[in-house]
Protein backbone atom coordinates (compact mmCIF):
# COMPACT_ATOMS: atom_id res chain seq x y z
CA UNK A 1 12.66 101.41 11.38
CA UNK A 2 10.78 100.69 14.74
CA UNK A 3 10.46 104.30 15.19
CA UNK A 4 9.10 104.73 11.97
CA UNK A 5 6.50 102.10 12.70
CA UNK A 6 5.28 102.81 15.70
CA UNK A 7 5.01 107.16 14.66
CA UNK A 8 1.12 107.66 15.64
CA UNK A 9 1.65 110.69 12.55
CA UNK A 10 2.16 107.49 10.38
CA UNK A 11 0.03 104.94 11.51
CA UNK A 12 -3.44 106.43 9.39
CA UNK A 13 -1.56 106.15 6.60
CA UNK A 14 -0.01 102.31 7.10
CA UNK A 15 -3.93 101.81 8.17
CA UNK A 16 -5.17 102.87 4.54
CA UNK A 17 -2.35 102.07 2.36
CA UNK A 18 -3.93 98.88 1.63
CA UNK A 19 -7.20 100.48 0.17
CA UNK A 20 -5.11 103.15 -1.72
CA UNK A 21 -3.13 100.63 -2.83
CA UNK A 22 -6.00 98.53 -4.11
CA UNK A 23 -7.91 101.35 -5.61
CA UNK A 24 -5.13 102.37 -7.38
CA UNK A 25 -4.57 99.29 -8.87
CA UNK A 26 -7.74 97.81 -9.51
CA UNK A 27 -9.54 101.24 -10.35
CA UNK A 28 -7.61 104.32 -11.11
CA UNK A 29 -5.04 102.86 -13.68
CA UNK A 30 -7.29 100.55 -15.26
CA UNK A 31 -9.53 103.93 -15.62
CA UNK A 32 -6.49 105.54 -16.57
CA UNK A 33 -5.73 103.11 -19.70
CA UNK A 34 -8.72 102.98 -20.84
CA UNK A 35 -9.28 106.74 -21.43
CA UNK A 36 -6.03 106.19 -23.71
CA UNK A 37 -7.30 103.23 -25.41
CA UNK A 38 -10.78 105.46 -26.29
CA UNK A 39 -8.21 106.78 -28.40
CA UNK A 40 -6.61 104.46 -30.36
CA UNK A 41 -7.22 102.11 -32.90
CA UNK A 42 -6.15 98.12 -30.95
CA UNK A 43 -5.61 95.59 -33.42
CA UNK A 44 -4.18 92.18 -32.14
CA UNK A 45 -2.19 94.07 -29.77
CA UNK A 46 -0.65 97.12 -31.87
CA UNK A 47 -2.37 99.92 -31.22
CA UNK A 48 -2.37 103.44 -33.04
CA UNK A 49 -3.44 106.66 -32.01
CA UNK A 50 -6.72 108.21 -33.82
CA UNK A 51 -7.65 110.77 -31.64
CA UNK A 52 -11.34 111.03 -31.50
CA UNK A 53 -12.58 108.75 -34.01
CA UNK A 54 -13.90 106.26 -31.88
CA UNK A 55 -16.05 109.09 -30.23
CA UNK A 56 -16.89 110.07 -34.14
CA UNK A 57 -18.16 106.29 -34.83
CA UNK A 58 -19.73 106.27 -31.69
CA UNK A 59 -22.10 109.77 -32.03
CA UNK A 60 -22.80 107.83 -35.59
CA UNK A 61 -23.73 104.30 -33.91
CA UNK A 62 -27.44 103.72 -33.98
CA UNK A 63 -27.22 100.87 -32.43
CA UNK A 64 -25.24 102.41 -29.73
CA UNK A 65 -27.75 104.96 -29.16
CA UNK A 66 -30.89 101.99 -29.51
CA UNK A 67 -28.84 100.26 -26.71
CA UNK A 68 -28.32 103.54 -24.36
CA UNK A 69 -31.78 104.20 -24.62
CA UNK A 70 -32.34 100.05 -23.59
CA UNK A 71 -30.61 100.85 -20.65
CA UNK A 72 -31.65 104.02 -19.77
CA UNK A 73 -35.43 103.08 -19.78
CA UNK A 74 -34.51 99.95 -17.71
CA UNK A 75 -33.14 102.18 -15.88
CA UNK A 76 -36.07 104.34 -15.40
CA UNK A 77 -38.63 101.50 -14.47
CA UNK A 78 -36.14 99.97 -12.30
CA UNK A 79 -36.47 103.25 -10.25
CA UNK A 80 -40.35 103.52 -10.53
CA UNK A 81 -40.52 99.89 -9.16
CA UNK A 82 -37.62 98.99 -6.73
CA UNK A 83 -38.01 102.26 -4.21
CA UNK A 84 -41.93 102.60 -3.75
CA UNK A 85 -42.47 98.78 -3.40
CA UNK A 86 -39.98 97.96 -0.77
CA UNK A 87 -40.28 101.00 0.99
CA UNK A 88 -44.07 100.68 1.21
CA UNK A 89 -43.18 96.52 2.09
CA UNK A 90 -40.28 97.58 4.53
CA UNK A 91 -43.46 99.68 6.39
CA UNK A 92 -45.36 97.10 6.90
CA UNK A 93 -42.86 94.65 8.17
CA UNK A 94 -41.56 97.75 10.91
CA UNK A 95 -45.25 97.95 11.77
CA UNK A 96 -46.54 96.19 15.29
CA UNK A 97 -49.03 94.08 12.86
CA UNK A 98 -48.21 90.23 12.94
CA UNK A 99 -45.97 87.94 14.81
CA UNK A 100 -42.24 89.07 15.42
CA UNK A 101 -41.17 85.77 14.87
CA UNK A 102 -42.85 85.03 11.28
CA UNK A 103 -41.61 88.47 10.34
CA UNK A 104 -37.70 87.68 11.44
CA UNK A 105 -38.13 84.53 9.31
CA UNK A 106 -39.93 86.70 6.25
CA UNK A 107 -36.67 89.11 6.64
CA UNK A 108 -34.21 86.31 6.73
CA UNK A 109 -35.83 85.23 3.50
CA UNK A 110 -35.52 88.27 1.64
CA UNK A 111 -31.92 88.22 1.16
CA UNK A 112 -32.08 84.49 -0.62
CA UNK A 113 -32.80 86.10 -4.40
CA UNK A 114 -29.22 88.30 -3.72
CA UNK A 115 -27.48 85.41 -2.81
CA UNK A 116 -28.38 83.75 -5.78
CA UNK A 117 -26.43 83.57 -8.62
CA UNK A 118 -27.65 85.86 -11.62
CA UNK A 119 -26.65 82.90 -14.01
CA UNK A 120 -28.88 80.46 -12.90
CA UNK A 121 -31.58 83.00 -11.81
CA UNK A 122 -31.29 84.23 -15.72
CA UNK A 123 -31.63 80.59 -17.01
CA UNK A 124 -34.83 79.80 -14.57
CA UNK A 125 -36.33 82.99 -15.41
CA UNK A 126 -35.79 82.16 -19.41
CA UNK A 127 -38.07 78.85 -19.21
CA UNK A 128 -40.58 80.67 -17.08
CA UNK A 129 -41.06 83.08 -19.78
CA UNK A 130 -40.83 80.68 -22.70
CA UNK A 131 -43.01 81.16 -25.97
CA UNK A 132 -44.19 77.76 -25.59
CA UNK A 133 -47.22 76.69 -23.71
CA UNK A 134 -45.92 75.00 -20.97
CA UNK A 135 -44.11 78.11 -19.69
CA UNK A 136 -45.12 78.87 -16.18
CA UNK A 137 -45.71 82.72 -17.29
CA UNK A 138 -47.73 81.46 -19.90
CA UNK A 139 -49.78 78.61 -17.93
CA UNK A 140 -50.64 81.42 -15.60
CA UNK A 141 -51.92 83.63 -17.82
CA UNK A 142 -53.49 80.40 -19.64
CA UNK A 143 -55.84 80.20 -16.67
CA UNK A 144 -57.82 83.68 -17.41
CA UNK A 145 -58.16 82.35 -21.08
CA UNK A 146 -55.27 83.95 -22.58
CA UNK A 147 -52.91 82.91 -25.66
CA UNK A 148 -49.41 82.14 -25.59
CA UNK A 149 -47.02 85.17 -25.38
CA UNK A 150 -43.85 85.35 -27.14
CA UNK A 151 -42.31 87.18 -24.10
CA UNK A 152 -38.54 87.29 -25.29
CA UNK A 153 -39.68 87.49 -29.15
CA UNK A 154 -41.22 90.85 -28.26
CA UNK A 155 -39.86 94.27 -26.86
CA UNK A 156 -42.36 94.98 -23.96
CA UNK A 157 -42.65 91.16 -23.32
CA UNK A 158 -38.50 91.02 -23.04
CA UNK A 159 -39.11 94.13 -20.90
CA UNK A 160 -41.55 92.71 -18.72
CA UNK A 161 -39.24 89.68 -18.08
CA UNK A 162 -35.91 91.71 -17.31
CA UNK A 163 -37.89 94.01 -14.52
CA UNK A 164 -39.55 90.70 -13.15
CA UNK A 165 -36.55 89.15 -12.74
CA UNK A 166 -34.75 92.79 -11.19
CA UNK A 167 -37.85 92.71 -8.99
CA UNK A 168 -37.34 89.47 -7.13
CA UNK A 169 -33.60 89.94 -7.25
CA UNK A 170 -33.54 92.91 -5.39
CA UNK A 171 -36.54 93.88 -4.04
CA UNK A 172 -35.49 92.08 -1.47
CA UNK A 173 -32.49 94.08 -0.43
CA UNK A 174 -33.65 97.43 -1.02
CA UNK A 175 -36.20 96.12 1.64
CA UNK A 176 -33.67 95.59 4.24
CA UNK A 177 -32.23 98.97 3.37
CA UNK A 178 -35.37 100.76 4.21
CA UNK A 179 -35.80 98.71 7.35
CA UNK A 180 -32.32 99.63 8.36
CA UNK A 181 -33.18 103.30 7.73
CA UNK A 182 -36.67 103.29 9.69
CA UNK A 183 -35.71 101.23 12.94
CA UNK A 184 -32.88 103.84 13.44
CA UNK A 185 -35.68 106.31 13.57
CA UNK A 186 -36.41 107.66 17.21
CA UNK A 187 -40.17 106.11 18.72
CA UNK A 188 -40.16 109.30 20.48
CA UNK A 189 -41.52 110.91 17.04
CA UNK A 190 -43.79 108.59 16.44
CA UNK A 191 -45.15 109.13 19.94
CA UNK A 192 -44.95 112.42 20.11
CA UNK A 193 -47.16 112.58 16.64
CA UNK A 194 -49.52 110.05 18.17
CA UNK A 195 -50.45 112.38 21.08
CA UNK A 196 -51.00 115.21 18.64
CA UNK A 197 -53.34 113.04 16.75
CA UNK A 198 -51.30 112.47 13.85
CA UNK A 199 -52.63 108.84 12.10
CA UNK A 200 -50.56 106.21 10.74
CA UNK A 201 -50.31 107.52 6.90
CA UNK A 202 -49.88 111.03 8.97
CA UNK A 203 -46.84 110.29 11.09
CA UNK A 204 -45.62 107.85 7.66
CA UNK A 205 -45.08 110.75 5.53
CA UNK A 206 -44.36 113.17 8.27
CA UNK A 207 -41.50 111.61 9.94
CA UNK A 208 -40.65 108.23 7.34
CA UNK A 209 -39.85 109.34 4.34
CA UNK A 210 -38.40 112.83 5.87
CA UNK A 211 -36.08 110.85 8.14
CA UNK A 212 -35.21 108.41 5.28
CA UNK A 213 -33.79 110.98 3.09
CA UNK A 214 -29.90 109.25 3.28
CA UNK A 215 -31.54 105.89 2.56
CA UNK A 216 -33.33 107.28 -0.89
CA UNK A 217 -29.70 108.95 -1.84
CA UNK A 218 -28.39 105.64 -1.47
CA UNK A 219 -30.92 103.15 -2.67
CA UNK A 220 -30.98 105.61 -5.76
CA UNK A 221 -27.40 106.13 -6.51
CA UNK A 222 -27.05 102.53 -6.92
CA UNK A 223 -29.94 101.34 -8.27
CA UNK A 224 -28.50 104.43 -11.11
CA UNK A 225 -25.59 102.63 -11.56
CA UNK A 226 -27.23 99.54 -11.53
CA UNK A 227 -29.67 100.29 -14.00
CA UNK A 228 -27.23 101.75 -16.44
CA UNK A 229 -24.64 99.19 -15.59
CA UNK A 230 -26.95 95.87 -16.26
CA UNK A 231 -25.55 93.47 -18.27
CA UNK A 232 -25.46 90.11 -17.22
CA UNK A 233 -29.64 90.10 -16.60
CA UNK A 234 -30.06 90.42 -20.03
CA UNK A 235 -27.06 88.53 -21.02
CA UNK A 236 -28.51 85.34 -19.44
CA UNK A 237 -32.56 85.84 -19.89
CA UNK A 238 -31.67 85.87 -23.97
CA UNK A 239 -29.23 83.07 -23.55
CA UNK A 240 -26.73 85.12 -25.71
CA UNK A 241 -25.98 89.19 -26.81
CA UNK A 242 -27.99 88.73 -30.15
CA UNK A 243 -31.65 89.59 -28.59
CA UNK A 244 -34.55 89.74 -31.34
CA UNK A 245 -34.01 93.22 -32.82
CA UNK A 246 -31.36 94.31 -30.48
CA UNK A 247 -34.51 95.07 -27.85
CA UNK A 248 -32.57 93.02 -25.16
CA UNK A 249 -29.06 95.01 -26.08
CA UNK A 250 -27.57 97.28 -23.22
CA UNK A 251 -24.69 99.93 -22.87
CA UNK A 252 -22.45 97.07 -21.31
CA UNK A 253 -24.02 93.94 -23.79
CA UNK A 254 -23.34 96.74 -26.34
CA UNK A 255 -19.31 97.14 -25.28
CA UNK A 256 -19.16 93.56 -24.50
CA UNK A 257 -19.98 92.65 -28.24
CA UNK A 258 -17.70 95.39 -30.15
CA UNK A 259 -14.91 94.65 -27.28
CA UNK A 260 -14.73 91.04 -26.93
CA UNK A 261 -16.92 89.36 -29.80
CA UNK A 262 -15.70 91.94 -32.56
CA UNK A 263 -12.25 92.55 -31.16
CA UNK A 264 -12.61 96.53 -31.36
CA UNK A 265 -10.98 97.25 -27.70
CA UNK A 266 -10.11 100.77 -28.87
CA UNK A 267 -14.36 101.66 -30.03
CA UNK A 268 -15.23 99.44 -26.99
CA UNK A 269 -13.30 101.65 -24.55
CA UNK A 270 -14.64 104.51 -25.97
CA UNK A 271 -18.12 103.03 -25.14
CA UNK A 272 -16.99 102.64 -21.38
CA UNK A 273 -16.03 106.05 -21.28
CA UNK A 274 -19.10 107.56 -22.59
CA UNK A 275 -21.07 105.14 -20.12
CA UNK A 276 -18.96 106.20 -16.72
CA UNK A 277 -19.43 109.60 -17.93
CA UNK A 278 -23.29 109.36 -18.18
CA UNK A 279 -23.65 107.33 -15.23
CA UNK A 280 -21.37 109.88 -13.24
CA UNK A 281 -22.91 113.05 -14.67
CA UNK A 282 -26.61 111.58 -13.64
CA UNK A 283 -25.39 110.60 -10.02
CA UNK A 284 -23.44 114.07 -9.46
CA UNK A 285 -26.79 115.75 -10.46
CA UNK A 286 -29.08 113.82 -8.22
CA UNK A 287 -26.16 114.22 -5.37
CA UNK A 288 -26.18 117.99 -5.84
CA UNK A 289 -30.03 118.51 -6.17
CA UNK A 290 -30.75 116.40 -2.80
CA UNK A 291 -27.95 118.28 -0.93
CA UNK A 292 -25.50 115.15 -0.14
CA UNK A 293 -22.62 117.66 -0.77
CA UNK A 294 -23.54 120.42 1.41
CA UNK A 295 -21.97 120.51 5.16
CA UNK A 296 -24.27 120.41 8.05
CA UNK A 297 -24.75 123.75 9.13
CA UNK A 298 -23.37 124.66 12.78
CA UNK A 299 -26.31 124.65 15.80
């Protein structure tokens, strides 16, 4: 036994058996079972196999589709908003402009919205953009002489409150990402651009965004995945999974309410597998098409 602990051709293995272990339990066989309960028919427990009926019912679902489509143009916007802003925010606050010491504290403040708890941030973000008068939203917009705006009552006002609330969550973060990825970039570039007469915008999309090419993979893959994946957001903002006209409804609320409120576990798997399929199909394709899966070629 102490030989077989101490074998250096073991000791990898003891070193990742407890993240094989835990994907294995907590990922793979719950992924497992649910591609089996996609198809079957769970009824207080019993379940019955009906091959590909769920799927059927599912292809059928309008409001399936109304809630994909929800997601998917979150999705979209979330993209459109949460790279260019922080990156372009992340430049200035890498630039030599200002104190070093007001921008540690700016950067020690961006992380606060992550911390935060989605619930509450859902609830404060709710009376902000209430229908009423006194709603901050409203109030502000009171001030150029505007009316009242049913925010949540309406599909670009709900809209408009779900990416508001995405951008202060995690524009923050995605920030500190791009930092990251430009203060691990050489100054002998920059330098080197600077005595070739290469301006500021020059050398920024020259030798930023080229060099920043992992960061954008991974600020993209997961903001995919978080896009497609949001749930809770929307959840919280409507107080509820019954938004006005299903215009708050995503994939997840969508599996949420046919798994748990409806008691349809077998339709509601079927749902997650569709989703994980979509998600994984559009993150392979972006993977592929950026080169993430090609090896380095050899110097």
């Amino acid at each position: 036994m102490r030989a077989l602990l101490y074998s250096q051709r073991l000791a990898p293995y003891f070193f990742i058996a407890p993240f094989v272990i835990t994907l294995l339990a907590f990922w793979a066989v719950p992924l497992v079972r649910t591609f089996i309960m996609s198809t079957q028919e769970v009824v207080f427990g019993d379940a019955s196999f009906v091959g590909a009926d769920n799927y059927e019912r599912l292809w059928r679902d309008r409001v399936f589709w109304q809630a994909m489509s929800n997601s998917a143009r979150y999705m979209v916007l979330t993209l459109l908003l949460l790279i260019p802003v922080p990156l372009a925010l992340a430049a200035v606050i890498n630039s030599k402009l200002g104190s070093e010491r007001l921008k540690g504290l700016f950067k020690a403040s961006l992380f606060v919205p992550a911390l935060t708890s989605i619930v509450v941030a859902g609830v404060i973000f709710r009376l902000m953009f209430a229908e009423s008068s006194t709603g901050l939203v409203n109030q502000a917009i009171g001030l150029f002489g505007a009316d009242p705006v049913r925010w949540l009552r309406t599909d670009t006002g709900g809209l408009v409150a779900l990416l508001a609330l995405a951008m202060w969550r995690y524009t923050g973060v995605n920030i500190l990402y791009f930092l990251a990825g430009m203060q691990s970039i050489p100054d002998e570039y920059y330098e080197a651009a600077s005595i070739d007469g290469a301006g500021k915008v020059r050398q920024f999309f020259s030798i930023t965004v080229p060099n920043l090419k992992p960061t954008f993979v991974y600020v993209t893959t997961i903001s995919i995945y978080g896009g497609l994946a949001m749930f809770l957001e929307s959840f919280m903002l409507y107080a509820g999974n019954n938004s006005p006209n299903n215009q708050g409804l995503t994939v997840v609320g969508y599996l949420y309410r046919r798994g748990i409120e409806e008691n349809d576990l077998g339709f509601a798997s079927a749902v997650g597998v569709v989703l994980l399929i979509v998600i994984m199909a559009i993150n392979l394709t972006y993977l592929s098409a950026t080169g993430t899966f090609k090896k380095e070629e050899s110097r």
